[in-house]
PDB file of N, CA and C in Angstrom:
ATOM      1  N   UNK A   1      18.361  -2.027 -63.295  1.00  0.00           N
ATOM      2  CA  UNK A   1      18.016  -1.289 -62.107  1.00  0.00           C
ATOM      3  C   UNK A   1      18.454  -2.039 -60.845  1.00  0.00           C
ATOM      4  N   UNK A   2      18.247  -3.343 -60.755  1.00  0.00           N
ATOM      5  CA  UNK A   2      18.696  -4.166 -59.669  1.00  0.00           C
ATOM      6  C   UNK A   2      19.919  -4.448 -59.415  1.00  0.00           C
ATOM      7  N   UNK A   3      20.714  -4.049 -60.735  1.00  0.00           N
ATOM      8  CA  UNK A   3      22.362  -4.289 -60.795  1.00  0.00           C
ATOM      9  C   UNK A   3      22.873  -2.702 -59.806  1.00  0.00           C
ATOM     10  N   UNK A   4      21.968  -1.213 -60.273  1.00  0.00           N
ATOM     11  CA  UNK A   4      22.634  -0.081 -59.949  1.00  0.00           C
ATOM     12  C   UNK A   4      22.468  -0.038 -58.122  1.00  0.00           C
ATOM     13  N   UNK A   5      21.063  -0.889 -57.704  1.00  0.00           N
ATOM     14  CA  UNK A   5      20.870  -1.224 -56.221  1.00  0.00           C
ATOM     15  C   UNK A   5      21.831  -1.985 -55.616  1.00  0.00           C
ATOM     16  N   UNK A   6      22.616  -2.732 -56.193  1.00  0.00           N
ATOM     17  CA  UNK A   6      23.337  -3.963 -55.754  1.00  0.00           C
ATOM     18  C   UNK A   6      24.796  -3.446 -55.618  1.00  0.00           C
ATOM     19  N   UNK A   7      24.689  -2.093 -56.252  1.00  0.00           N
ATOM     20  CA  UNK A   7      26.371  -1.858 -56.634  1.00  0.00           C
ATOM     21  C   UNK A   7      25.986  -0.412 -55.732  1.00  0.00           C
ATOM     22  N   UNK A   8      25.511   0.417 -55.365  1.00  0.00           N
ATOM     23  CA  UNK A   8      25.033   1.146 -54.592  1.00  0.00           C
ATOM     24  C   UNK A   8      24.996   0.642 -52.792  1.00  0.00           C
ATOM     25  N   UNK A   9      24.783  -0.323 -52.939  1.00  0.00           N
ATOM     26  CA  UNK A   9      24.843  -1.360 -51.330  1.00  0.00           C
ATOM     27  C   UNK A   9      25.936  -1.390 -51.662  1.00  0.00           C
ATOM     28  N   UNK A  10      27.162  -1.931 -52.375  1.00  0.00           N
ATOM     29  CA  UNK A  10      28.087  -2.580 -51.982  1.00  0.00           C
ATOM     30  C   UNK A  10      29.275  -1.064 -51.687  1.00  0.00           C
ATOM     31  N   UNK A  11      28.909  -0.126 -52.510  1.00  0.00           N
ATOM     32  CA  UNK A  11      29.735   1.321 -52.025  1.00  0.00           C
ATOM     33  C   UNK A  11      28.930   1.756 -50.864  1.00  0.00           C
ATOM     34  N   UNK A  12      28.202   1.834 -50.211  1.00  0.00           N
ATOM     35  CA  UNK A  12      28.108   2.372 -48.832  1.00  0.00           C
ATOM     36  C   UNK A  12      28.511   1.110 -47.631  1.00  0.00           C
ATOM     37  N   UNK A  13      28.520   0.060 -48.122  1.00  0.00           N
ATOM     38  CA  UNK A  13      29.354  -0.816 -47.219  1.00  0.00           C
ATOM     39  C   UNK A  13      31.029  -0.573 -47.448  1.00  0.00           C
ATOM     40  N   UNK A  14      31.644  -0.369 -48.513  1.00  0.00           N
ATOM     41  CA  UNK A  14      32.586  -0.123 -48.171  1.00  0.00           C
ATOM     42  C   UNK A  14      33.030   1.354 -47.823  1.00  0.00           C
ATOM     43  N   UNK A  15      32.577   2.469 -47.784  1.00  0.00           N
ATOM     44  CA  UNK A  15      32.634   3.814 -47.358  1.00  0.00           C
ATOM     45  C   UNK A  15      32.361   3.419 -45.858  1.00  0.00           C
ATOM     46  N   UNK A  16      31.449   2.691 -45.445  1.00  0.00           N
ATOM     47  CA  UNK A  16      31.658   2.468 -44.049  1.00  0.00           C
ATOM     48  C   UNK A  16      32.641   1.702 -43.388  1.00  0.00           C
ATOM     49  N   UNK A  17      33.109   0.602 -43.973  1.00  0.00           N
ATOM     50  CA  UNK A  17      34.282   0.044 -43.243  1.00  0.00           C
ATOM     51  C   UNK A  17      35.858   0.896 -43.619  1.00  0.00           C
ATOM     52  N   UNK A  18      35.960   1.776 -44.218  1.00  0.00           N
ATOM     53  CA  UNK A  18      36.749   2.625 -44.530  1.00  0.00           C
ATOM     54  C   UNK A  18      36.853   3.636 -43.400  1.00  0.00           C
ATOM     55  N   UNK A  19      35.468   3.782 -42.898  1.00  0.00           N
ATOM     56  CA  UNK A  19      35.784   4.472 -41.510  1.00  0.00           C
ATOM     57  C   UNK A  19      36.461   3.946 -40.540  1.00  0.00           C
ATOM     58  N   UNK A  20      37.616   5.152 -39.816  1.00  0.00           N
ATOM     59  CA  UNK A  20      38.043   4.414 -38.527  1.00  0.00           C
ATOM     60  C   UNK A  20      37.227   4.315 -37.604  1.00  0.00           C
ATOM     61  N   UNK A  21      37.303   3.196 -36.351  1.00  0.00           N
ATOM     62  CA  UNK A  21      36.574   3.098 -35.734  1.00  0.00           C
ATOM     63  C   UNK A  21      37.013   4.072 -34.204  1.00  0.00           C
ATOM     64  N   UNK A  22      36.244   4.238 -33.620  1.00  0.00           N
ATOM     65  CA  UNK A  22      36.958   5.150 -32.637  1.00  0.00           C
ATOM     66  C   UNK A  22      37.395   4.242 -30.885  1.00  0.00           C
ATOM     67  N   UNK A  23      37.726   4.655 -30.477  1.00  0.00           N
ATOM     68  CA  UNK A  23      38.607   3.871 -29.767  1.00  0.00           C
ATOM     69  C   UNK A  23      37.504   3.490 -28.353  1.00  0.00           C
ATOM     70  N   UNK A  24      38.056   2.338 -27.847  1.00  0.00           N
ATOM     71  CA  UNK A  24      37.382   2.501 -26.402  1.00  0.00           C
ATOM     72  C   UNK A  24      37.037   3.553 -25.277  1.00  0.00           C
ATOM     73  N   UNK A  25      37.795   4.782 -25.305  1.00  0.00           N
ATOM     74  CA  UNK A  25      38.213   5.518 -24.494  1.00  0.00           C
ATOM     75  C   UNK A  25      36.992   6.945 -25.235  1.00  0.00           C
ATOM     76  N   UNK A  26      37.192   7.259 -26.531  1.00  0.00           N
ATOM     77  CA  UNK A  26      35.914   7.602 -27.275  1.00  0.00           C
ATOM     78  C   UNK A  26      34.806   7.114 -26.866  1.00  0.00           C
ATOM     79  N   UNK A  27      34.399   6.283 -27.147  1.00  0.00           N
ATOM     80  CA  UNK A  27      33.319   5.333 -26.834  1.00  0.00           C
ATOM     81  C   UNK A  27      32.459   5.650 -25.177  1.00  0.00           C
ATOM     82  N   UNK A  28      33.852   5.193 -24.187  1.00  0.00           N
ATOM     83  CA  UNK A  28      33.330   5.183 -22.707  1.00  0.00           C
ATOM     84  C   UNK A  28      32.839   7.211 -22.820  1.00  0.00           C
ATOM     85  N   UNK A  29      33.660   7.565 -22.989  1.00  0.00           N
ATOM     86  CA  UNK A  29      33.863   8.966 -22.569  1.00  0.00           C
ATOM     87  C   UNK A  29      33.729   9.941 -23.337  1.00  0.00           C
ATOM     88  N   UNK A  30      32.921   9.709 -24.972  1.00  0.00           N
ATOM     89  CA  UNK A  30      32.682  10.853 -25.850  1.00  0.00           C
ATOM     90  C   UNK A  30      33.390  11.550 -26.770  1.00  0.00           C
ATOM     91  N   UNK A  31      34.522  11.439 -26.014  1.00  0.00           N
ATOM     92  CA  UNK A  31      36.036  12.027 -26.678  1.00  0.00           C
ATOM     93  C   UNK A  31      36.907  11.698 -25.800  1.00  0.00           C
ATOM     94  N   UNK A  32      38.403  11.364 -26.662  1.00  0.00           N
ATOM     95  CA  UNK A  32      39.378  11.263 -25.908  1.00  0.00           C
ATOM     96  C   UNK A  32      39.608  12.721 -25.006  1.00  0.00           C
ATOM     97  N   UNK A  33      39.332  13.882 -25.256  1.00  0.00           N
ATOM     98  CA  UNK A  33      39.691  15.051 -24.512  1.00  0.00           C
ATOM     99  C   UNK A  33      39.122  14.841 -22.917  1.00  0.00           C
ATOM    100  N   UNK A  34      37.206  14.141 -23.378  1.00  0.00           N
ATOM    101  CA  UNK A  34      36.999  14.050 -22.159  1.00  0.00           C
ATOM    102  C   UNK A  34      37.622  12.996 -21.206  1.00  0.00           C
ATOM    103  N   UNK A  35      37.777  12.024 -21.734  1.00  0.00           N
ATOM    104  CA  UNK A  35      38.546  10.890 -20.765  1.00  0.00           C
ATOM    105  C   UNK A  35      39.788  12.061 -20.107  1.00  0.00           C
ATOM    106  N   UNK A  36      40.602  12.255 -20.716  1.00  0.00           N
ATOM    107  CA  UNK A  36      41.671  13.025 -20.173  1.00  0.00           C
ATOM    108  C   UNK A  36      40.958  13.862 -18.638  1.00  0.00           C
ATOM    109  N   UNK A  37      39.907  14.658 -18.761  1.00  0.00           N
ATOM    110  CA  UNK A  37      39.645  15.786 -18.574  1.00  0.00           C
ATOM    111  C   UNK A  37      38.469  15.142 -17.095  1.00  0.00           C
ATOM    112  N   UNK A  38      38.067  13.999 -17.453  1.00  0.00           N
ATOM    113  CA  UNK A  38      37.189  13.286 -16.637  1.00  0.00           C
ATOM    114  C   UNK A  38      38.394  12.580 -15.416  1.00  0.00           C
ATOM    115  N   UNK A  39      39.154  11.726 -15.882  1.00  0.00           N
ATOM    116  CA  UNK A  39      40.071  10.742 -14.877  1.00  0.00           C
ATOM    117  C   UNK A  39      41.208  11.493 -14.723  1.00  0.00           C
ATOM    118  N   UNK A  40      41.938  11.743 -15.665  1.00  0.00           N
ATOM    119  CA  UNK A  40      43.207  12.153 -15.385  1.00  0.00           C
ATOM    120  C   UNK A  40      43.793  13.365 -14.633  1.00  0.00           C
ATOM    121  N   UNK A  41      43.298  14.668 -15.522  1.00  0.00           N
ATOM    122  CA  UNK A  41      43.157  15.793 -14.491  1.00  0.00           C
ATOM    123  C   UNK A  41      42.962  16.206 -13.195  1.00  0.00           C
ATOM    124  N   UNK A  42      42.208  15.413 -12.831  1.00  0.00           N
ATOM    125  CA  UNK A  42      41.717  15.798 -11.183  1.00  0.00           C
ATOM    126  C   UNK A  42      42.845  15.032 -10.471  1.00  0.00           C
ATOM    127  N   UNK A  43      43.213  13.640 -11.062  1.00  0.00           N
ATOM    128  CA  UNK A  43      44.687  13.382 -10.509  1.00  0.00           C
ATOM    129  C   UNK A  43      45.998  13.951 -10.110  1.00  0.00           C
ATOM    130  N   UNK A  44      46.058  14.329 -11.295  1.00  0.00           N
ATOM    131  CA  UNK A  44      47.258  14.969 -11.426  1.00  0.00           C
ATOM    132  C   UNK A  44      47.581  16.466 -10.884  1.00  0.00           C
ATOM    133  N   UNK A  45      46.037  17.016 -10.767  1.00  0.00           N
ATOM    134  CA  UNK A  45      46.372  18.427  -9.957  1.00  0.00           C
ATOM    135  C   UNK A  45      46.447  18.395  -8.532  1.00  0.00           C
ATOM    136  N   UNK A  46      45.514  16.960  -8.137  1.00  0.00           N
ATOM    137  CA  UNK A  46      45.659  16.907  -6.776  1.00  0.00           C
ATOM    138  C   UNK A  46      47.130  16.178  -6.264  1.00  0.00           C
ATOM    139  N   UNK A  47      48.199  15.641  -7.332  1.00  0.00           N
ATOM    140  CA  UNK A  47      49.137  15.410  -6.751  1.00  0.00           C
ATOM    141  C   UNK A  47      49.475  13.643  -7.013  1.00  0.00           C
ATOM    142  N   UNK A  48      48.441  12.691  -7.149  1.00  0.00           N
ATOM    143  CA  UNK A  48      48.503  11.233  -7.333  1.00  0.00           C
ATOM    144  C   UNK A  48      48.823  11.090  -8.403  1.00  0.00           C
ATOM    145  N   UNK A  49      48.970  11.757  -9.450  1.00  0.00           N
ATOM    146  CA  UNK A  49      49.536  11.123 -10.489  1.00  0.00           C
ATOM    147  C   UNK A  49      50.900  12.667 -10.950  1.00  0.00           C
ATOM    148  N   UNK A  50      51.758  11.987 -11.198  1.00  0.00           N
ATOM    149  CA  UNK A  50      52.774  13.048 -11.727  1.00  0.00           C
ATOM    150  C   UNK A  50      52.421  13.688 -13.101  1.00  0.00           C
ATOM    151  N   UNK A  51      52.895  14.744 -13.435  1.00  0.00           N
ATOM    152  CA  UNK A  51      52.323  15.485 -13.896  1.00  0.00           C
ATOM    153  C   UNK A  51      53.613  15.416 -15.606  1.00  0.00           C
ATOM    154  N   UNK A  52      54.643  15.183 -14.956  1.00  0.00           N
ATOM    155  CA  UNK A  52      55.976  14.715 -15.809  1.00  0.00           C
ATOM    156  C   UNK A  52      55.561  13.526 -16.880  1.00  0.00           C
ATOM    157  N   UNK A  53      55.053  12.781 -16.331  1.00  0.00           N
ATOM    158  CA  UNK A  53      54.563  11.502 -16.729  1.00  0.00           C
ATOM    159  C   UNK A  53      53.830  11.050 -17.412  1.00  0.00           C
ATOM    160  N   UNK A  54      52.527  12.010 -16.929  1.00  0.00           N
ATOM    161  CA  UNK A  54      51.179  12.038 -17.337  1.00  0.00           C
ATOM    162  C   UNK A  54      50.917  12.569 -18.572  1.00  0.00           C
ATOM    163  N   UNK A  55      52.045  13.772 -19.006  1.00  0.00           N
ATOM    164  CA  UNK A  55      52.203  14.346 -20.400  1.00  0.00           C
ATOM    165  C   UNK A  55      52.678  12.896 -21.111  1.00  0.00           C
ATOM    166  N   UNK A  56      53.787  12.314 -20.937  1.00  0.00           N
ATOM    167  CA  UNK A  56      53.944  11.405 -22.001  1.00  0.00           C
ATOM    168  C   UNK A  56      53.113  10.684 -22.136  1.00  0.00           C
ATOM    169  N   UNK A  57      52.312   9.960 -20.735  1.00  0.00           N
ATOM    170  CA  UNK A  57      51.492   9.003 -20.942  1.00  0.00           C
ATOM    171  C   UNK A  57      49.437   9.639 -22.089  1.00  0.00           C
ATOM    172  N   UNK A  58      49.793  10.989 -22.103  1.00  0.00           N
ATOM    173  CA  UNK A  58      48.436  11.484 -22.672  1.00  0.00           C
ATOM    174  C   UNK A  58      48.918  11.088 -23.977  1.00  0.00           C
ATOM    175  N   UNK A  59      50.194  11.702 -23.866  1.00  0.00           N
ATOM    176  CA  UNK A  59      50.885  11.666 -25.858  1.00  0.00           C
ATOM    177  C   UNK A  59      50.600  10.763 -26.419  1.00  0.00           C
ATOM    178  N   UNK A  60      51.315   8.948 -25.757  1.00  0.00           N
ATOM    179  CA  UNK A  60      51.483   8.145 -25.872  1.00  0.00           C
ATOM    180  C   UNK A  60      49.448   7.602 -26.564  1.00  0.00           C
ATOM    181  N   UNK A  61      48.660   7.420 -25.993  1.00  0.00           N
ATOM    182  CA  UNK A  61      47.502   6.778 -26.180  1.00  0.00           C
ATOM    183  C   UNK A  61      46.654   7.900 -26.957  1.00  0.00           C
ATOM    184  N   UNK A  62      47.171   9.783 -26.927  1.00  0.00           N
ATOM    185  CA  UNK A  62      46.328  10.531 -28.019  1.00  0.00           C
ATOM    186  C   UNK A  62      47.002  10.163 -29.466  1.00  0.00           C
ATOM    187  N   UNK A  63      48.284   9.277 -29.539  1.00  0.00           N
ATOM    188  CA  UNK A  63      49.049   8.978 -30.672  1.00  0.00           C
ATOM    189  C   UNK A  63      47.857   7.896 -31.224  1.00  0.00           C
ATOM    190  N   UNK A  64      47.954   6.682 -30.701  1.00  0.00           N
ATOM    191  CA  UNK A  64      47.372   5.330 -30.642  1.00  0.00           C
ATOM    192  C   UNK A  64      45.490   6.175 -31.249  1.00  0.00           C
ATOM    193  N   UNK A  65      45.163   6.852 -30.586  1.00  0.00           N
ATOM    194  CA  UNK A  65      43.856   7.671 -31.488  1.00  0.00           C
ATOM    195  C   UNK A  65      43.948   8.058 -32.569  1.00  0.00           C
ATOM    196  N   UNK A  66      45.205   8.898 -33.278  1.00  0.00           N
ATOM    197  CA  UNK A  66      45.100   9.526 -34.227  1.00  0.00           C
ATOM    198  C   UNK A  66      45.866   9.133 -35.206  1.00  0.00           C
ATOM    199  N   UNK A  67      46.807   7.817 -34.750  1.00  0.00           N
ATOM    200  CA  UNK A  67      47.800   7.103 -35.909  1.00  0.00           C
ATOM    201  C   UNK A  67      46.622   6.302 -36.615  1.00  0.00           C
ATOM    202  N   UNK A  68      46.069   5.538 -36.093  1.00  0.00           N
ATOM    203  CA  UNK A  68      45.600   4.427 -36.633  1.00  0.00           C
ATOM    204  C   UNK A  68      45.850   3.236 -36.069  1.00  0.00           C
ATOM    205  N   UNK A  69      46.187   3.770 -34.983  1.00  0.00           N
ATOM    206  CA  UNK A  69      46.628   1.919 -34.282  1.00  0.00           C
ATOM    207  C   UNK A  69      45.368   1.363 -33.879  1.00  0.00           C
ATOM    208  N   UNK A  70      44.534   2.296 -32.709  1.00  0.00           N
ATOM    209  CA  UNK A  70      43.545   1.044 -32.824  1.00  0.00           C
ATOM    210  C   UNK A  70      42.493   0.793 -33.507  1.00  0.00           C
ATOM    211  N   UNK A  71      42.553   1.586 -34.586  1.00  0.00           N
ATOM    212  CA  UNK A  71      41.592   0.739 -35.768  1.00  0.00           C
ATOM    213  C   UNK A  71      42.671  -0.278 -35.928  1.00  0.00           C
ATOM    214  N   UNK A  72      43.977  -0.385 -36.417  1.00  0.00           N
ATOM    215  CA  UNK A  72      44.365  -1.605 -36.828  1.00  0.00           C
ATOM    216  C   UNK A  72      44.520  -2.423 -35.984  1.00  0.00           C
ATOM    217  N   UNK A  73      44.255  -2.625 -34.783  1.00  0.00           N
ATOM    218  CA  UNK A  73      44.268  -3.265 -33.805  1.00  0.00           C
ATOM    219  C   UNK A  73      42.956  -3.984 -33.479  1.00  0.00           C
ATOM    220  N   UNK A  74      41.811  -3.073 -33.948  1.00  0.00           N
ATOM    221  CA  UNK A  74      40.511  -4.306 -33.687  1.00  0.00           C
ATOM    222  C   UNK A  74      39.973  -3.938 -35.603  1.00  0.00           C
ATOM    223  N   UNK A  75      40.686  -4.075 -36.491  1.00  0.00           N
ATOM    224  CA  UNK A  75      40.050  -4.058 -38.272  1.00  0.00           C
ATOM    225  C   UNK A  75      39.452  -5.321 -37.860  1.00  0.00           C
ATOM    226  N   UNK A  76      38.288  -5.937 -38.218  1.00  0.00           N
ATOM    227  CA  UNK A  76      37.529  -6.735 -38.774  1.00  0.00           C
ATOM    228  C   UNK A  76      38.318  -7.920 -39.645  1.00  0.00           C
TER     229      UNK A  76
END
C-alpha cells in the first residue's frame, strides 16, 4: 500500500512538471491576448507605435508562447 502511495506521488509530480509553464506576460496580464489588448492597442491606434511593426512584433513573442520557448527558457 505504501509502495502504490509512493508511486502515485511520484506520477502527479511528473504530470505536473510536464506542464508548460506560462509565460511572464500570462502571468502579469492573465493572457497573452490581454497584454496585447491592455499595452499595445491603445498605442498603436493612437499612432506611437506603428502598426506595420507591431503585427510582427505580436507574432514574434505570441510564437515564443505557443512554441515552447519560454518554458524552455526557464525548465527547471
Amino acid at each position: 500500500m505504501r509502495a502504490v502511495r509512493a508511486l502515485q506521488k511520484r506520477v502527479v509530480k511528473l504530470e505536473h512538471a510536464a506542464q508548460p509553464r506560462p509565460s511572464l506576460l500570462a502571468v502579469m496580464y492573465g493572457s497573452f491576448d490581454a497584454f496585447v489588448e491592455i499595452e499595445l492597442l491603445p498605442d498603436t491606434k493612437s499612432g506611437a507605435l506603428d502598426r506595420a511593426d507591431m503585427i510582427d512584433v505580436v507574432a514574434a513573442l505570441r510564437a515564443c508562447e505557443t512554441d515552447g520557448t519560454w518554458h524552455r527558457a526557464h525548465a527547471r
